[in-house]
N, C-alpha and C. Protein backbone atom coordinates (compact mmCIF):
# COMPACT_ATOMS: atom_id res chain seq x y z
N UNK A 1 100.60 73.99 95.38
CA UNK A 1 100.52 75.43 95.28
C UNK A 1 99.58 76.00 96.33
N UNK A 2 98.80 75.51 96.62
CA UNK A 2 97.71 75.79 97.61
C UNK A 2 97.70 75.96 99.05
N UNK A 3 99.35 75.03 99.14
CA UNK A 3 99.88 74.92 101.02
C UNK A 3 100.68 76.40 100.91
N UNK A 4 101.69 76.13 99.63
CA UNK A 4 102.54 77.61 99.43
C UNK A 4 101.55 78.98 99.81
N UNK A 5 100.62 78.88 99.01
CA UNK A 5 99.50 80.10 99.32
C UNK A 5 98.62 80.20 100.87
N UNK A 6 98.68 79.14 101.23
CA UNK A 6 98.41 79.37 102.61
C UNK A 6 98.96 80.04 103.67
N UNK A 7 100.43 79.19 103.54
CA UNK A 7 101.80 79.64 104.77
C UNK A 7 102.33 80.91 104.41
N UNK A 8 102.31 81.23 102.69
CA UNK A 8 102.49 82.85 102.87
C UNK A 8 101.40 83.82 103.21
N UNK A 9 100.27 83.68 103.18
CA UNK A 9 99.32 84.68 102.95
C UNK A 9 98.62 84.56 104.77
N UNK A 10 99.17 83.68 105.15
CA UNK A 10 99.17 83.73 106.92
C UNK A 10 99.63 84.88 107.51
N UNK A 11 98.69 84.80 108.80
CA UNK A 11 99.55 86.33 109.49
C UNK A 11 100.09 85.94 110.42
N UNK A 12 102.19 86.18 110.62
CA UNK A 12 102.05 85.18 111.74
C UNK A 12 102.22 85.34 112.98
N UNK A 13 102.24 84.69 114.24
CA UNK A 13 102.13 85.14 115.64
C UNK A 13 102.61 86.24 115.65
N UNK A 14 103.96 86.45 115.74
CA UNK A 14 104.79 87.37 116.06
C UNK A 14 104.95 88.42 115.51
N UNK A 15 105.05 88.66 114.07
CA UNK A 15 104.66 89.95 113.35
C UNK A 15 103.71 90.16 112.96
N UNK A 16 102.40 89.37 113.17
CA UNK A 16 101.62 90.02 113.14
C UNK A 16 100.54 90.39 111.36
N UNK A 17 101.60 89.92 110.67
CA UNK A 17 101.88 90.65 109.13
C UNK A 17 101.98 89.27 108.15
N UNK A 18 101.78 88.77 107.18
CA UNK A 18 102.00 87.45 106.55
C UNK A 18 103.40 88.19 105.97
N UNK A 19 104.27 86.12 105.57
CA UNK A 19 105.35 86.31 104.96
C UNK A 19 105.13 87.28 103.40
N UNK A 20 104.24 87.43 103.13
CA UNK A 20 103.94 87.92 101.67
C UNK A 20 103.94 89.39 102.02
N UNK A 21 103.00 89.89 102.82
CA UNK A 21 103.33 91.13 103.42
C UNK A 21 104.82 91.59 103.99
N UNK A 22 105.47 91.14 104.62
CA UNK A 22 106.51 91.77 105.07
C UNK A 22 107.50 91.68 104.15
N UNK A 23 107.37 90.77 102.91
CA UNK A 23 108.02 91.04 101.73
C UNK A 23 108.43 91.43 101.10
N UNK A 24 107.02 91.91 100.22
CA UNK A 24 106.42 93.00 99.17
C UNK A 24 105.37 93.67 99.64
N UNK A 25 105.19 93.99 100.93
CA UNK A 25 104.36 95.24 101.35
C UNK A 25 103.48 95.44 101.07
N UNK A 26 102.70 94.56 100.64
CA UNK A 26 101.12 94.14 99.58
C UNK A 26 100.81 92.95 100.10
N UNK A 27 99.07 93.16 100.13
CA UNK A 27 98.75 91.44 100.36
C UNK A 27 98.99 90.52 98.75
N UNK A 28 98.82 89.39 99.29
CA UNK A 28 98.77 88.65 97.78
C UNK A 28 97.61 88.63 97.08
N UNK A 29 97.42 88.50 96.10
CA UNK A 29 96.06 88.67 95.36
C UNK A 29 96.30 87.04 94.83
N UNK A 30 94.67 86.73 94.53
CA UNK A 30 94.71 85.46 94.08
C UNK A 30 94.64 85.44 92.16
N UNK A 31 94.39 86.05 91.88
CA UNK A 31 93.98 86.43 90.69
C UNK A 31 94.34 87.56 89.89
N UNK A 32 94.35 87.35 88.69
CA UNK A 32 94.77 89.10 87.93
C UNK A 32 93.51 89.67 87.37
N UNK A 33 92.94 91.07 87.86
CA UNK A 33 91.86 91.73 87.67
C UNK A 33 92.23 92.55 86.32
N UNK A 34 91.95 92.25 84.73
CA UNK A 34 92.50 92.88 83.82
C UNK A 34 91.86 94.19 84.01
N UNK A 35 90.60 94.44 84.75
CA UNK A 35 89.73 95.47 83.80
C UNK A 35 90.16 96.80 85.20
N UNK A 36 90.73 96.38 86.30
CA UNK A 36 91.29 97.28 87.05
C UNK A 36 91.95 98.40 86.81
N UNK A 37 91.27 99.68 86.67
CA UNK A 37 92.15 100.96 86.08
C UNK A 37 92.22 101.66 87.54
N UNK A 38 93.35 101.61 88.56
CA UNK A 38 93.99 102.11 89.09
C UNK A 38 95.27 103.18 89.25
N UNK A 39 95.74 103.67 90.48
CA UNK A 39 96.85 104.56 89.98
C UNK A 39 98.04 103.31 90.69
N UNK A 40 98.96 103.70 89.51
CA UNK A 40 100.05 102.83 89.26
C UNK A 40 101.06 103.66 90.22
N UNK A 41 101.44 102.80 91.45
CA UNK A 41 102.54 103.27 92.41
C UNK A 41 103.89 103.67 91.68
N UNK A 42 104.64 104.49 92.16
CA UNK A 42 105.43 104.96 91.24
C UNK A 42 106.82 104.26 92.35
N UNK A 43 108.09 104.08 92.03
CA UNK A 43 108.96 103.02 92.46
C UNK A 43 109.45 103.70 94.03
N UNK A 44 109.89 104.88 93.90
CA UNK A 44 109.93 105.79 95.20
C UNK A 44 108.94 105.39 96.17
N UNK A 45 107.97 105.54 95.85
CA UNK A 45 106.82 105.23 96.85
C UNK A 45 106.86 103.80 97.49
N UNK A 46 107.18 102.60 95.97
CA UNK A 46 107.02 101.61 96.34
C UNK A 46 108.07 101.17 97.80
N UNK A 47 109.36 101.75 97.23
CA UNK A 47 109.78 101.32 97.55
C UNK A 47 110.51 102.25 99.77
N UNK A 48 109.68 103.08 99.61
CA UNK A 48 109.39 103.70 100.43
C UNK A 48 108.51 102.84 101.14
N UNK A 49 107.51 102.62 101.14
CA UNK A 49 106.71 101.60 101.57
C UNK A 49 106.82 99.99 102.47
N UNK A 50 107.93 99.43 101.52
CA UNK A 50 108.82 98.30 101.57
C UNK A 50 109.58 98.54 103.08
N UNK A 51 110.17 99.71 102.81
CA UNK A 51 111.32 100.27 103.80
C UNK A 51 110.29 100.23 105.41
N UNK A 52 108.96 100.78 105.32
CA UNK A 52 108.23 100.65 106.21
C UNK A 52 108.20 99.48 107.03
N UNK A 53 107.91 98.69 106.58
CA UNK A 53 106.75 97.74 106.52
C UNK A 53 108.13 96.73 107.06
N UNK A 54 109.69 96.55 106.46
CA UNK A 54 110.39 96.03 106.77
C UNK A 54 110.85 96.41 108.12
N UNK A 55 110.99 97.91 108.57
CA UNK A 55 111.17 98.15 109.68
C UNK A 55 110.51 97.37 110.53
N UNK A 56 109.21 97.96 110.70
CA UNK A 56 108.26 97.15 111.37
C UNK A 56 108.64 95.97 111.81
N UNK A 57 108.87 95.04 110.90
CA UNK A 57 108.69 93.54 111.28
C UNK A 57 110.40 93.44 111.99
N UNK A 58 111.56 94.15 111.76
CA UNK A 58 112.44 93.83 112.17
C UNK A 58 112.50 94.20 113.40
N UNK A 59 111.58 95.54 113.70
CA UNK A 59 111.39 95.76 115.73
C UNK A 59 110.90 94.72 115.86
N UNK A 60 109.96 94.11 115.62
CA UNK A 60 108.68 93.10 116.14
C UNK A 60 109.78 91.98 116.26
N UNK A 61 110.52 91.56 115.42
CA UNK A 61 111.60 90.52 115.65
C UNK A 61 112.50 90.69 116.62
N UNK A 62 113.38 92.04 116.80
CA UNK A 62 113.83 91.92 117.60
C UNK A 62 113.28 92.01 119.17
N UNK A 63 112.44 92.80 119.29
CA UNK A 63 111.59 92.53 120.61
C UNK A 63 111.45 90.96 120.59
N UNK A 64 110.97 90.32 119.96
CA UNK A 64 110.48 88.58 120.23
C UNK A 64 111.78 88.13 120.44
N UNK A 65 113.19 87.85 119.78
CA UNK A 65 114.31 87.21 120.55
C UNK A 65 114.56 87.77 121.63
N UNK A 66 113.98 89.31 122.05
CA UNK A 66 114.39 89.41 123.55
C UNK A 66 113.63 88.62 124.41
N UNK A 67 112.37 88.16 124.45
CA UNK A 67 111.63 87.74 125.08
C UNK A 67 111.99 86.08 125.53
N UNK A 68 112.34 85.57 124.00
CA UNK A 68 113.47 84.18 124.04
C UNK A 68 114.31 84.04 124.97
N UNK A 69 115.24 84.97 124.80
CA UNK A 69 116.54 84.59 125.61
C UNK A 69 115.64 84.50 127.26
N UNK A 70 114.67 85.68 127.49
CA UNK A 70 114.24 86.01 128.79
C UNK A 70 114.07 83.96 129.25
């Protein structure tokens, strides 16, 4: 469990962003904080967010296979 938590929570060359991030748009947390009274993202947002964050990494990808083929 500990390699799994490594290789996702990495940021990697090319995007810049860990596999966990470009995911779910959140870093990973190691732990559950019960006593955390926060505001609870509402699904629009979340998933607004997601939409971001996926863009992102799919320019960053496609710029890097251009650089490949180069």
């Amino acid at each position: 469990m500990s390699a799994k938590f490594t290789v996702n929570n990495k940021a990697h060359l090319t995007t810049k962003v860990s596999l966990f991030m470009a995911n779910y748009s959140r870093e990973m947390r190691m732990g559950v904080d019960l006593r955390r009274k926060g505001k609870i993202e509402k699904v629009a947002e979340f998933a607004e967010r997601m939409r971001k964050v996926q863009e992102e990494v799919g320019v960053v990808l496609v710029r890097a296979q251009e650089e490949m083929k180069r």
